[in-house]
N, C-alpha and C. Protein backbone atom coordinates (compact mmCIF):
# COMPACT_ATOMS: atom_id res chain seq x y z
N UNK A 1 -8.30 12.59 -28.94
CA UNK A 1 -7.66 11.67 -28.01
C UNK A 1 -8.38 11.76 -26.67
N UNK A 2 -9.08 10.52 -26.33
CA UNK A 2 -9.86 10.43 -24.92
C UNK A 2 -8.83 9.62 -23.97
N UNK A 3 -8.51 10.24 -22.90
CA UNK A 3 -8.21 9.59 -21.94
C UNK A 3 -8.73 9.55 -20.85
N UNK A 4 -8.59 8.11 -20.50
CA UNK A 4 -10.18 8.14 -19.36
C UNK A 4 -8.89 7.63 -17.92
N UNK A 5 -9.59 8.27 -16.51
CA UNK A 5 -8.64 8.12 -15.68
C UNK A 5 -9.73 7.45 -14.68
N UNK A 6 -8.92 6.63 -13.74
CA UNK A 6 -9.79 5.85 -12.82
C UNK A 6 -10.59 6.99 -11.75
N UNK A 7 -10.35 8.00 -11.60
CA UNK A 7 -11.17 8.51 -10.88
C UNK A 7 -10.63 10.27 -11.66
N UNK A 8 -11.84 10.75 -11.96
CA UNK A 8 -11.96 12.48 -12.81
C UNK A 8 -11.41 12.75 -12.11
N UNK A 9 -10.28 13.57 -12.07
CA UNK A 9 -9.78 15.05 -11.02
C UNK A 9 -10.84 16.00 -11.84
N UNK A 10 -11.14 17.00 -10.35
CA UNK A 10 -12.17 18.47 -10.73
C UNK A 10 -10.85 19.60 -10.72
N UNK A 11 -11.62 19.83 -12.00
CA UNK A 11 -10.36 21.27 -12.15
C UNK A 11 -11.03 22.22 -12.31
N UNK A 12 -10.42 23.24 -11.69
CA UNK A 12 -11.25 24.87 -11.66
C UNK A 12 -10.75 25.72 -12.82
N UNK A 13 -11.35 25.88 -13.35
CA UNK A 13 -10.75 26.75 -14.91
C UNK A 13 -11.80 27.85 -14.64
N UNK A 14 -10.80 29.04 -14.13
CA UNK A 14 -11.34 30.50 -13.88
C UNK A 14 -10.16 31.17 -15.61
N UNK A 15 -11.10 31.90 -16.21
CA UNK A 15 -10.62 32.37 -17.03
C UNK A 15 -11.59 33.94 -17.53
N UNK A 16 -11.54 34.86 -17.86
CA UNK A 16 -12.74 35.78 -18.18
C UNK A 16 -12.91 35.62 -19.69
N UNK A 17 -12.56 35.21 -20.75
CA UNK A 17 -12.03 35.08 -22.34
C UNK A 17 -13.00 33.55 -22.05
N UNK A 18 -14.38 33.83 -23.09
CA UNK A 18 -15.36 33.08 -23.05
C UNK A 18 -14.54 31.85 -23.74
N UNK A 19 -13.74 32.27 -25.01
CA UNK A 19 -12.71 31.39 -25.77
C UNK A 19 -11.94 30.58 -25.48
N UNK A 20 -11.18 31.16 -24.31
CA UNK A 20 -10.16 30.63 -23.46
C UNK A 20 -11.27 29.42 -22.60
N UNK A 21 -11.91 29.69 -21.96
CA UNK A 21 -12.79 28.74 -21.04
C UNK A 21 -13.13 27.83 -21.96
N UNK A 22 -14.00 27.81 -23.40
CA UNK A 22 -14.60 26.84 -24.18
C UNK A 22 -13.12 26.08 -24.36
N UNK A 23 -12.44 26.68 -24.88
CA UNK A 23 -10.99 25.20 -25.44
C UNK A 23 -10.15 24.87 -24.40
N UNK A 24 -10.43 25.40 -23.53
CA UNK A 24 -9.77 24.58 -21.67
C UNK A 24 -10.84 23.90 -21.34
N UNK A 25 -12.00 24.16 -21.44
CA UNK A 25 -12.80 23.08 -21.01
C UNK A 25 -13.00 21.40 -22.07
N UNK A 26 -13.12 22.11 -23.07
CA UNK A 26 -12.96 21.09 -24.53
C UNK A 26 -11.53 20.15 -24.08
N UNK A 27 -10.54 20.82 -23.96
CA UNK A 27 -9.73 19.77 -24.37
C UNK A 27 -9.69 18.92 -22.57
N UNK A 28 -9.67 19.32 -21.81
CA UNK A 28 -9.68 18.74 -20.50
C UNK A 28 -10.59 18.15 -20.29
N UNK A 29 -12.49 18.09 -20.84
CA UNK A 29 -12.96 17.05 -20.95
C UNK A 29 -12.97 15.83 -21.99
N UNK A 30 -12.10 16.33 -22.77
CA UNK A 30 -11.73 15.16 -23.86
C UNK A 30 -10.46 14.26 -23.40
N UNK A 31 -9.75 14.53 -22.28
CA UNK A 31 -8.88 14.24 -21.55
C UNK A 31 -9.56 13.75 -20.40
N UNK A 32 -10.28 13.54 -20.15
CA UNK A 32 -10.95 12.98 -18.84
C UNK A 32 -10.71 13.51 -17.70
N UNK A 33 -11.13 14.57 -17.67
CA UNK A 33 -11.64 15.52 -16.31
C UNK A 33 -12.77 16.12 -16.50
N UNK A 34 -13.15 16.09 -15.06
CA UNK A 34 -13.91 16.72 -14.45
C UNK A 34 -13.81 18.24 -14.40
N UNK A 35 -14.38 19.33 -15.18
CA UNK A 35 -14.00 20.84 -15.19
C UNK A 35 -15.09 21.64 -14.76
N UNK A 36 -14.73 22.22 -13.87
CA UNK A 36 -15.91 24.03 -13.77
C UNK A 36 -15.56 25.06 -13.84
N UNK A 37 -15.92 25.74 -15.19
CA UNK A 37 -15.10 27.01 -15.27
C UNK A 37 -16.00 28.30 -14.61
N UNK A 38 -15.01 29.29 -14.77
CA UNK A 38 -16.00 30.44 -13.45
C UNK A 38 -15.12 31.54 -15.05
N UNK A 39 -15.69 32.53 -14.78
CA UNK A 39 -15.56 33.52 -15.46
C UNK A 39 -14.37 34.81 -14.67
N UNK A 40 -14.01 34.88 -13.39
CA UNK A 40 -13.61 35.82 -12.68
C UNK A 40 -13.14 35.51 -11.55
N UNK A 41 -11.80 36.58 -11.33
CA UNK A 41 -11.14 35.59 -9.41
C UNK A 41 -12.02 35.87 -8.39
N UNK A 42 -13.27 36.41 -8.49
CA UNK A 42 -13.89 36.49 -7.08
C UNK A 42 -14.54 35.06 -7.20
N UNK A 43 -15.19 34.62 -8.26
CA UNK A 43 -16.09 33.70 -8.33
C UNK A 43 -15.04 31.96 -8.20
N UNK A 44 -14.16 32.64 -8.43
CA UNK A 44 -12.57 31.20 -8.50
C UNK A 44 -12.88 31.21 -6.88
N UNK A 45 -12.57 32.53 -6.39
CA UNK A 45 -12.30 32.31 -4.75
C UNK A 45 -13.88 31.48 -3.97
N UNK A 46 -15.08 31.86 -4.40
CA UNK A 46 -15.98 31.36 -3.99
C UNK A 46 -16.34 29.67 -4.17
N UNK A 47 -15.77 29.13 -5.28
CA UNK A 47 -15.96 28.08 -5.74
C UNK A 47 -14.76 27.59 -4.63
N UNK A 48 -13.89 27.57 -5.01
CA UNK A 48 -13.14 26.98 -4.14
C UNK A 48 -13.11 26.88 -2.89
N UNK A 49 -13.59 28.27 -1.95
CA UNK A 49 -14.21 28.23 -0.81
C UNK A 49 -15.31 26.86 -0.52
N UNK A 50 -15.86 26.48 -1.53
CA UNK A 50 -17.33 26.03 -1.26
C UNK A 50 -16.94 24.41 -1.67
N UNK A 51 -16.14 24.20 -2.75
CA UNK A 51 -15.76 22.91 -3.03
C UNK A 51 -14.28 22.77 -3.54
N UNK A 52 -13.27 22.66 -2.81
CA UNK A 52 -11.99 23.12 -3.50
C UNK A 52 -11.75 21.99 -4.20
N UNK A 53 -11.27 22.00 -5.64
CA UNK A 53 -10.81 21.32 -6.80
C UNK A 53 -9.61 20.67 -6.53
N UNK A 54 -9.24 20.12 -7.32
CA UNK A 54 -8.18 19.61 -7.26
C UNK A 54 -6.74 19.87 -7.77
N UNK A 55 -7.23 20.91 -8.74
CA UNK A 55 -6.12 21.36 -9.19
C UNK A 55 -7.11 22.69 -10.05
N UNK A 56 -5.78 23.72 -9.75
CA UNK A 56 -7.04 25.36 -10.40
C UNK A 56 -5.65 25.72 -11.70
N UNK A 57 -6.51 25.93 -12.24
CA UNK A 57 -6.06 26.84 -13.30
C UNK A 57 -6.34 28.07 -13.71
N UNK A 58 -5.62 29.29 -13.58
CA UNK A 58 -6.10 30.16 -13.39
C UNK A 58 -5.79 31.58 -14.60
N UNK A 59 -6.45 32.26 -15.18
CA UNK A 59 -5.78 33.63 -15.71
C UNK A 59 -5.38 34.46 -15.17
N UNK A 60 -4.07 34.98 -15.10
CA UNK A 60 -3.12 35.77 -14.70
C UNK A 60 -3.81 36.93 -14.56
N UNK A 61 -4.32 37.66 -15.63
CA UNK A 61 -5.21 38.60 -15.52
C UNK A 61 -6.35 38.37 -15.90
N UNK A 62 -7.24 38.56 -15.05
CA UNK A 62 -8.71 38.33 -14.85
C UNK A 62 -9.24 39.61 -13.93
N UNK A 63 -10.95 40.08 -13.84
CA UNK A 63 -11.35 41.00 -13.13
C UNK A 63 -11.43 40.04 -11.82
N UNK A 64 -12.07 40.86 -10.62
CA UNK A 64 -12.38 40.55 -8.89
C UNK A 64 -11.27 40.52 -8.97
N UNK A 65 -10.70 39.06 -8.47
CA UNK A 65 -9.26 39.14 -8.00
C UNK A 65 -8.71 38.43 -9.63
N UNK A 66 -7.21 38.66 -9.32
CA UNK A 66 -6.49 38.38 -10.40
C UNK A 66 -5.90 36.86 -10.36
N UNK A 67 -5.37 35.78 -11.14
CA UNK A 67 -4.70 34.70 -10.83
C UNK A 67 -3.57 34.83 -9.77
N UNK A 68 -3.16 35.74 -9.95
CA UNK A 68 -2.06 35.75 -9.09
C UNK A 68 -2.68 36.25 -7.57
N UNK A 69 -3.64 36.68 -7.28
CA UNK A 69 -4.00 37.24 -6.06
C UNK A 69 -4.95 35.63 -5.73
N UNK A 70 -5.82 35.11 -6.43
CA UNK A 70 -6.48 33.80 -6.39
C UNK A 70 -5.58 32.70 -5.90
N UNK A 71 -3.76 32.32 -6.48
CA UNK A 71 -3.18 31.59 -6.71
C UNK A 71 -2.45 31.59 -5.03
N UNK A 72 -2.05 33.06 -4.37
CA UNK A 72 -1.55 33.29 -3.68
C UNK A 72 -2.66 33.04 -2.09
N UNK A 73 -4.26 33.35 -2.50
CA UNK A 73 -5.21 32.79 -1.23
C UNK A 73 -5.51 31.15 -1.07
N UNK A 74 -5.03 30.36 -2.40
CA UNK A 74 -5.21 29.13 -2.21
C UNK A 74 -4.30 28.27 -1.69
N UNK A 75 -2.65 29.24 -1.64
CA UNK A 75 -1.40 28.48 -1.26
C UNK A 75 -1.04 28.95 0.25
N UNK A 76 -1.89 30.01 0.66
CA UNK A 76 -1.82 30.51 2.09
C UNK A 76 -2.72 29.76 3.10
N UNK A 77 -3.90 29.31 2.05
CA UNK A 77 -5.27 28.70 3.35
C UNK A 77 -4.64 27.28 3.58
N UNK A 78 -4.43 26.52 4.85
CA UNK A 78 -4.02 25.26 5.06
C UNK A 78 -4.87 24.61 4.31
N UNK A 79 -6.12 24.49 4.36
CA UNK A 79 -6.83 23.73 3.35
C UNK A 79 -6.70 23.89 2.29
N UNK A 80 -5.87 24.40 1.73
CA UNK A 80 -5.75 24.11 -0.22
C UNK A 80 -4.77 24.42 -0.66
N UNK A 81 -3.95 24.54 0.68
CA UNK A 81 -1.98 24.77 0.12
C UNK A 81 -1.44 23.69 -0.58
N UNK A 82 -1.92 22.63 -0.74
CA UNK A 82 -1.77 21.34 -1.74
C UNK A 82 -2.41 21.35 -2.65
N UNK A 83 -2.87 22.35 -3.26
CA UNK A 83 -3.82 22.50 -4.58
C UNK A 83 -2.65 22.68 -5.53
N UNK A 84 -2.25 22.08 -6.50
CA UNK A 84 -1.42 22.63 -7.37
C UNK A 84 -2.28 23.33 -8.55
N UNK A 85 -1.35 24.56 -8.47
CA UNK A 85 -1.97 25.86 -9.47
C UNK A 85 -1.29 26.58 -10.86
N UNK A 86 -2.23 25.95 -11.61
CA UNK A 86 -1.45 26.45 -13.43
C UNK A 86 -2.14 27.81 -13.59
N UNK A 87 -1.13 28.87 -13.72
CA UNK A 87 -1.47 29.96 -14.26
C UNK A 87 -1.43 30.46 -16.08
N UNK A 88 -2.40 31.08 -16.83
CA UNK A 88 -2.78 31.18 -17.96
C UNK A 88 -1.82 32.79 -18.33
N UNK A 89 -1.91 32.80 -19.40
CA UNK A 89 -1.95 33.77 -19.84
C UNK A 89 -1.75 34.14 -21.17
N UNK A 90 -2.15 35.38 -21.96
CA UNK A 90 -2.12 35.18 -23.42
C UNK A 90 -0.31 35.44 -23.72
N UNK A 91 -0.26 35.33 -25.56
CA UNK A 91 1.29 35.87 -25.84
C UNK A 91 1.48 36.63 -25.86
N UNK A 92 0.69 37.63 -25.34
CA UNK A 92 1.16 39.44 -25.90
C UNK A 92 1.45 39.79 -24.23
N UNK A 93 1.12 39.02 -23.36
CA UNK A 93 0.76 39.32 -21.93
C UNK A 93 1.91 39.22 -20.82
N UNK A 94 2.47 40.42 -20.68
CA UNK A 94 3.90 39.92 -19.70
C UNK A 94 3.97 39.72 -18.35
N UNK A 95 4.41 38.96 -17.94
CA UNK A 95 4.32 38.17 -16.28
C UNK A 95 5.93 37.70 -16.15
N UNK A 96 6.14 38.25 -14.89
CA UNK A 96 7.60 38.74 -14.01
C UNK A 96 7.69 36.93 -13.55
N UNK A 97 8.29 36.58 -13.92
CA UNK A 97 8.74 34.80 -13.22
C UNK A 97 8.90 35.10 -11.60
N UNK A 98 9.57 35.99 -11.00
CA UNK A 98 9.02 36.34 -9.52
C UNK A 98 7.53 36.45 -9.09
N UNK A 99 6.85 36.85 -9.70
CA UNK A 99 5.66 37.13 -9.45
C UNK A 99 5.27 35.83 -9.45
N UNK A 100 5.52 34.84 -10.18
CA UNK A 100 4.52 33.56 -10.11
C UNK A 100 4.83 32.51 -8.75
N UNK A 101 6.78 32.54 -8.78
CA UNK A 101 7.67 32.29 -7.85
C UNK A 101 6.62 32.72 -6.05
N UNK A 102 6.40 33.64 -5.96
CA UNK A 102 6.27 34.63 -4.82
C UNK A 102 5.13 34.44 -4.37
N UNK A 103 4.04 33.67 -5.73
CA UNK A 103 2.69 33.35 -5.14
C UNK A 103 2.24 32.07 -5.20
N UNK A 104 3.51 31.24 -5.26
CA UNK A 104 4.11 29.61 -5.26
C UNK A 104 3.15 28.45 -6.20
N UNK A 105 2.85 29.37 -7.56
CA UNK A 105 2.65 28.82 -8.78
C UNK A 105 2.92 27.59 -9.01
N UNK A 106 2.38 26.41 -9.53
CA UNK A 106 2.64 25.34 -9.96
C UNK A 106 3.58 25.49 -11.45
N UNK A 107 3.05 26.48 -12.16
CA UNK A 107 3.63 26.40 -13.40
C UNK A 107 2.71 27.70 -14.46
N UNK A 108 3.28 28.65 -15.21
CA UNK A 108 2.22 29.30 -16.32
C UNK A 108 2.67 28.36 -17.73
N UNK A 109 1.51 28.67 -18.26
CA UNK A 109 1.15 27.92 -19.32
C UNK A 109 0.45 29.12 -20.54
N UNK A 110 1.26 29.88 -21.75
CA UNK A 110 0.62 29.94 -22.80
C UNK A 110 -1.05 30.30 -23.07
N UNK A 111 -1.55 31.21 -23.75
CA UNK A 111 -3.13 30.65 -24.64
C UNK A 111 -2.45 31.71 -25.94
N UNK A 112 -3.46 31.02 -26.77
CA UNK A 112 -4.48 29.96 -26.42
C UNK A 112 -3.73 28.29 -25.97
N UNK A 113 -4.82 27.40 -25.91
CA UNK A 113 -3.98 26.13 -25.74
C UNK A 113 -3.31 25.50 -26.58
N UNK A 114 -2.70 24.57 -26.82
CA UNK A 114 -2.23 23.34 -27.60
C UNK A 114 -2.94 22.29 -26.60
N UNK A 115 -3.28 21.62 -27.34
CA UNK A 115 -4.04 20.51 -25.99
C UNK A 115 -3.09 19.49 -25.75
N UNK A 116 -1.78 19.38 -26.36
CA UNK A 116 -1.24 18.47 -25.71
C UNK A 116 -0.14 18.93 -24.89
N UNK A 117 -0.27 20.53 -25.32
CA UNK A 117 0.79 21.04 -24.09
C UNK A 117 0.43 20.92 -23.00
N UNK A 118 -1.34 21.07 -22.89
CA UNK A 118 -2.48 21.57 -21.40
C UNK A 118 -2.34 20.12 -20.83
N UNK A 119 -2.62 19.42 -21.37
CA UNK A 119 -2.71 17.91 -20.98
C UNK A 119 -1.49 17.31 -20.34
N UNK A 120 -0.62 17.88 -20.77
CA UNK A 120 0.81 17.36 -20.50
C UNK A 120 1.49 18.07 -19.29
N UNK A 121 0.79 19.18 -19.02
CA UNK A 121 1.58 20.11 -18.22
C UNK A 121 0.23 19.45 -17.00
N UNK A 122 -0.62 19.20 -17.03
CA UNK A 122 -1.94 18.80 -15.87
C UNK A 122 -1.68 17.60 -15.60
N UNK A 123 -1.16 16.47 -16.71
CA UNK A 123 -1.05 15.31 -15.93
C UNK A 123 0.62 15.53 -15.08
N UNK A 124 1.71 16.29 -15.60
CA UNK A 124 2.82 16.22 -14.87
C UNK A 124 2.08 17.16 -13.17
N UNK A 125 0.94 17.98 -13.19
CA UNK A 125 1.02 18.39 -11.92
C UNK A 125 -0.19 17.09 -11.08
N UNK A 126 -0.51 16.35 -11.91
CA UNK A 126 -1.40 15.48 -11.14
C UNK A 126 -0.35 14.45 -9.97
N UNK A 127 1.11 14.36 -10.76
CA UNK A 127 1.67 13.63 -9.68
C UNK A 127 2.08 14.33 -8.33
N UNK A 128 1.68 15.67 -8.20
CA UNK A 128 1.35 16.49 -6.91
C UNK A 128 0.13 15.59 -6.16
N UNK A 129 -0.57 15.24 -6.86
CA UNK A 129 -1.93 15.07 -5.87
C UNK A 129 -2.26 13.57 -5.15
N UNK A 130 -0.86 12.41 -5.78
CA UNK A 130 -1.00 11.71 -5.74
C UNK A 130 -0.68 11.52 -3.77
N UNK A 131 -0.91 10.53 -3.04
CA UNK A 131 -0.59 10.05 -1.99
C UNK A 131 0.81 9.65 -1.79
N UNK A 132 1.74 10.44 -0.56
CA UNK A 132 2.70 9.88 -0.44
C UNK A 132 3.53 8.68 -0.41
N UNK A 133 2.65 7.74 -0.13
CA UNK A 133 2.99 6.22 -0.21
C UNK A 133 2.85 5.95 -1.74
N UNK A 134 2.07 6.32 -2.38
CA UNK A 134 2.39 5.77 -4.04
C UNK A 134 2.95 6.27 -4.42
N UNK A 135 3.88 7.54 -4.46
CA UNK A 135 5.22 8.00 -4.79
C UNK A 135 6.29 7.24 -4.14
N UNK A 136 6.56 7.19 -3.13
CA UNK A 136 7.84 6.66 -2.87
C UNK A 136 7.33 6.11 -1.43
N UNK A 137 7.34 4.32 -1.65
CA UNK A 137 6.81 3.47 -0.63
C UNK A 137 7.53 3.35 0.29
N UNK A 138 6.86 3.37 1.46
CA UNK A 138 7.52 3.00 2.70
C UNK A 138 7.54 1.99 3.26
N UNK A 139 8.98 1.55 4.20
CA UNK A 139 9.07 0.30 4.85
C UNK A 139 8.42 -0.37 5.55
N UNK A 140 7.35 -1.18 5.81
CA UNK A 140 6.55 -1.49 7.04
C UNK A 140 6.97 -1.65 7.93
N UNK A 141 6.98 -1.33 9.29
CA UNK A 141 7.30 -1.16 10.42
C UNK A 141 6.30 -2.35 11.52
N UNK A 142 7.06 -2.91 12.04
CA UNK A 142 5.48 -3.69 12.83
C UNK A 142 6.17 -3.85 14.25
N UNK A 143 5.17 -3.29 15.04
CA UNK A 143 5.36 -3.19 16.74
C UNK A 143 5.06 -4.38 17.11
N UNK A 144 5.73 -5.22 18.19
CA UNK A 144 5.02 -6.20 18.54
C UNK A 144 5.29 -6.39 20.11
N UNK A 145 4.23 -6.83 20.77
CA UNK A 145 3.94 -6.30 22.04
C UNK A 145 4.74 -7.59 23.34
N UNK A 146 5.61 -7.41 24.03
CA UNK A 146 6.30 -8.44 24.27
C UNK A 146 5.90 -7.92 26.17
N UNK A 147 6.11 -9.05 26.67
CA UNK A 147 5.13 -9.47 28.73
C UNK A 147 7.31 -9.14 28.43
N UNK A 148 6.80 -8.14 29.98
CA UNK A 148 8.42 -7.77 30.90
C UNK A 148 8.84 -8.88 30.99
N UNK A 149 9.94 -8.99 31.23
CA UNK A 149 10.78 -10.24 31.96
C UNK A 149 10.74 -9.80 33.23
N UNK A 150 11.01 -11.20 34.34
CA UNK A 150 11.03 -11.40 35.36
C UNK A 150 12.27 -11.25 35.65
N UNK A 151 13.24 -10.42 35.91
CA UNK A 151 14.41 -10.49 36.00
C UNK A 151 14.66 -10.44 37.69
N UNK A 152 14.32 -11.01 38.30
CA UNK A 152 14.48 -11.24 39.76
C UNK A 152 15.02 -10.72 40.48
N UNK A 153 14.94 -9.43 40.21
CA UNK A 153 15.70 -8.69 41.19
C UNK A 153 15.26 -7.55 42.37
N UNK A 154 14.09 -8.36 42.83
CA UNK A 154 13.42 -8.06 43.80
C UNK A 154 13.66 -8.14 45.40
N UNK A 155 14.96 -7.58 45.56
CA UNK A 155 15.70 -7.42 46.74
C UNK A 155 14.84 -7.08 48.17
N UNK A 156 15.42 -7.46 49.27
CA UNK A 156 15.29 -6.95 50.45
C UNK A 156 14.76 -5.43 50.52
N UNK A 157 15.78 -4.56 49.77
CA UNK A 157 15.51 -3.30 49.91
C UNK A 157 14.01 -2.45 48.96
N UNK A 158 13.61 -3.51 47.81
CA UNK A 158 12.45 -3.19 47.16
C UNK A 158 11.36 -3.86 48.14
N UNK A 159 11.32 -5.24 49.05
CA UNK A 159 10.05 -4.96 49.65
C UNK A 159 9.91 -3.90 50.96
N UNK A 160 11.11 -3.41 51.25
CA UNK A 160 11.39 -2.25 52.41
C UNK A 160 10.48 -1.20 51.80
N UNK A 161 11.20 -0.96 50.55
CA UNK A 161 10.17 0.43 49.88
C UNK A 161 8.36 -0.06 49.65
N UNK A 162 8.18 -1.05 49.58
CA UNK A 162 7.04 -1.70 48.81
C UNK A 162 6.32 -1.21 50.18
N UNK A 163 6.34 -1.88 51.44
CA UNK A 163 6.17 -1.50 52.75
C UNK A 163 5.74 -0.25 53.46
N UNK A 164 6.95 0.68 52.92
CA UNK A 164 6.58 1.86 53.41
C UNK A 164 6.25 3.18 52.44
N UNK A 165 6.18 2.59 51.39
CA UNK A 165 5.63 3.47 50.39
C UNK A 165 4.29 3.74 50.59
N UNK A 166 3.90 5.04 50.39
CA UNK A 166 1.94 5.21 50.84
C UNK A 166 1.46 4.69 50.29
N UNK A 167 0.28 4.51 50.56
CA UNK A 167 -0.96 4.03 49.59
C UNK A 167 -1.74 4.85 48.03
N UNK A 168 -1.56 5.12 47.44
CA UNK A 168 -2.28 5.53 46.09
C UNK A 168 -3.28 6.37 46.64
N UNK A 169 -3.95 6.53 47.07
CA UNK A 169 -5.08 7.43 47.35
C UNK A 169 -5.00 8.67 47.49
N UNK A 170 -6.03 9.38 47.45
CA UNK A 170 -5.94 10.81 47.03
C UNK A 170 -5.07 11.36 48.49
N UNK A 171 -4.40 12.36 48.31
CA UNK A 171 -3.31 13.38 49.11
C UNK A 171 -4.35 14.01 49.89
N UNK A 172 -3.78 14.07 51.24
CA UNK A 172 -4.36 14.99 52.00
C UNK A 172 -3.73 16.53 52.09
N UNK A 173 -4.43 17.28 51.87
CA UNK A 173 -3.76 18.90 51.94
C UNK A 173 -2.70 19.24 53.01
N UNK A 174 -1.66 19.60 52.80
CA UNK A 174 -0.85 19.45 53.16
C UNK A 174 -1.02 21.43 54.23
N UNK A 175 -0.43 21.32 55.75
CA UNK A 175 -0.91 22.60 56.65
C UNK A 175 0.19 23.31 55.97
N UNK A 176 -0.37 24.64 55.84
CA UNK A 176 0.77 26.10 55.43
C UNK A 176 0.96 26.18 56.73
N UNK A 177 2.61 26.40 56.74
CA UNK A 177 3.82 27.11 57.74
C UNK A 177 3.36 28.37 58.27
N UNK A 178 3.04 28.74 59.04
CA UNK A 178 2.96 30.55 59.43
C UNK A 178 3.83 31.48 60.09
């Protein structure tokens, strides 16, 4: 099943399990994305430093840094606190639902894959990435620029002030008291 999208999202698929990377990359380019997988969280953190993705997917446990230490520098840096982040992990592999909670996880996800679980769980976080106005449209607002009214009430006592009001020009320093 090819699905082709008007514009690739780049997804970061850090995984160390050569296996895990080949069938995350397989099924997400058969799904129409754009993928670069990295082998390790130091090399996740560098990539992303250098070109941040659009959405990371990450292994929970991995060597350098771990998903969860990766997941937690991408939701802290202002520049990529809008990255939504799928964390991996195998079935034998236990992970505390606080822990994912705490490092403000998009979602963990299972391996190996099902590709229509991966697919299904990436396009529900793609509506993260979408623009606020194509989620929920806003009212147009339109300013329009309207000349004061003359309301005539330009009394005796406003050309008194008009009169003896100073002139605009720069202030002369005013003498200190001694």
């Amino acid at each position: 099943m090819c699905v082709r999208h008007p514009v690739a999202h780049k997804i970061l698929l850090a995984d160390d399990s050569m296996t895990a990377q080949n069938m995350g990359k397989k099924i997400l380019a058969e799904g129409g994305y754009d993928v670069v997988a990295v082998s390790n969280g130091a090399a996740a953190v560098k990539k992303i430093a250098e070109q941040p993705p659009d959405l990371a997917i990450l292994d929970v446990y991995m060597p350098g840094y771990t998903g969860l230490e990766v997941c937690q520098k991408v939701k802290s840096a202002p520049e990529t606190a809008r990255v939504p982040v799928l964390l991996t992990m195998g079935q034998m592999e236990a992970l505390d639902p606080a822990e994912s909670t705490r490092v403000k996880a998009d979602g963990v996800i299972t391996k190996p894959f099902v590709a229509s679980d991966l697919l299904a769980v990436v396009q529900k976080l793609e509506e993260k990435l979408r623009p606020a106005a194509e989620t929920a449209p806003a009212e147009a607002v339109r300013t329009m620029k309207m000349a004061a009214p003359d309301l005539g009430i330009q009394d005796a006592s406003y050309e008194a002030w008009k009169a003896e009001a100073p002139e605009a020009t720069e202030a002369e320093p005013e003498e200190e008291a001694v």
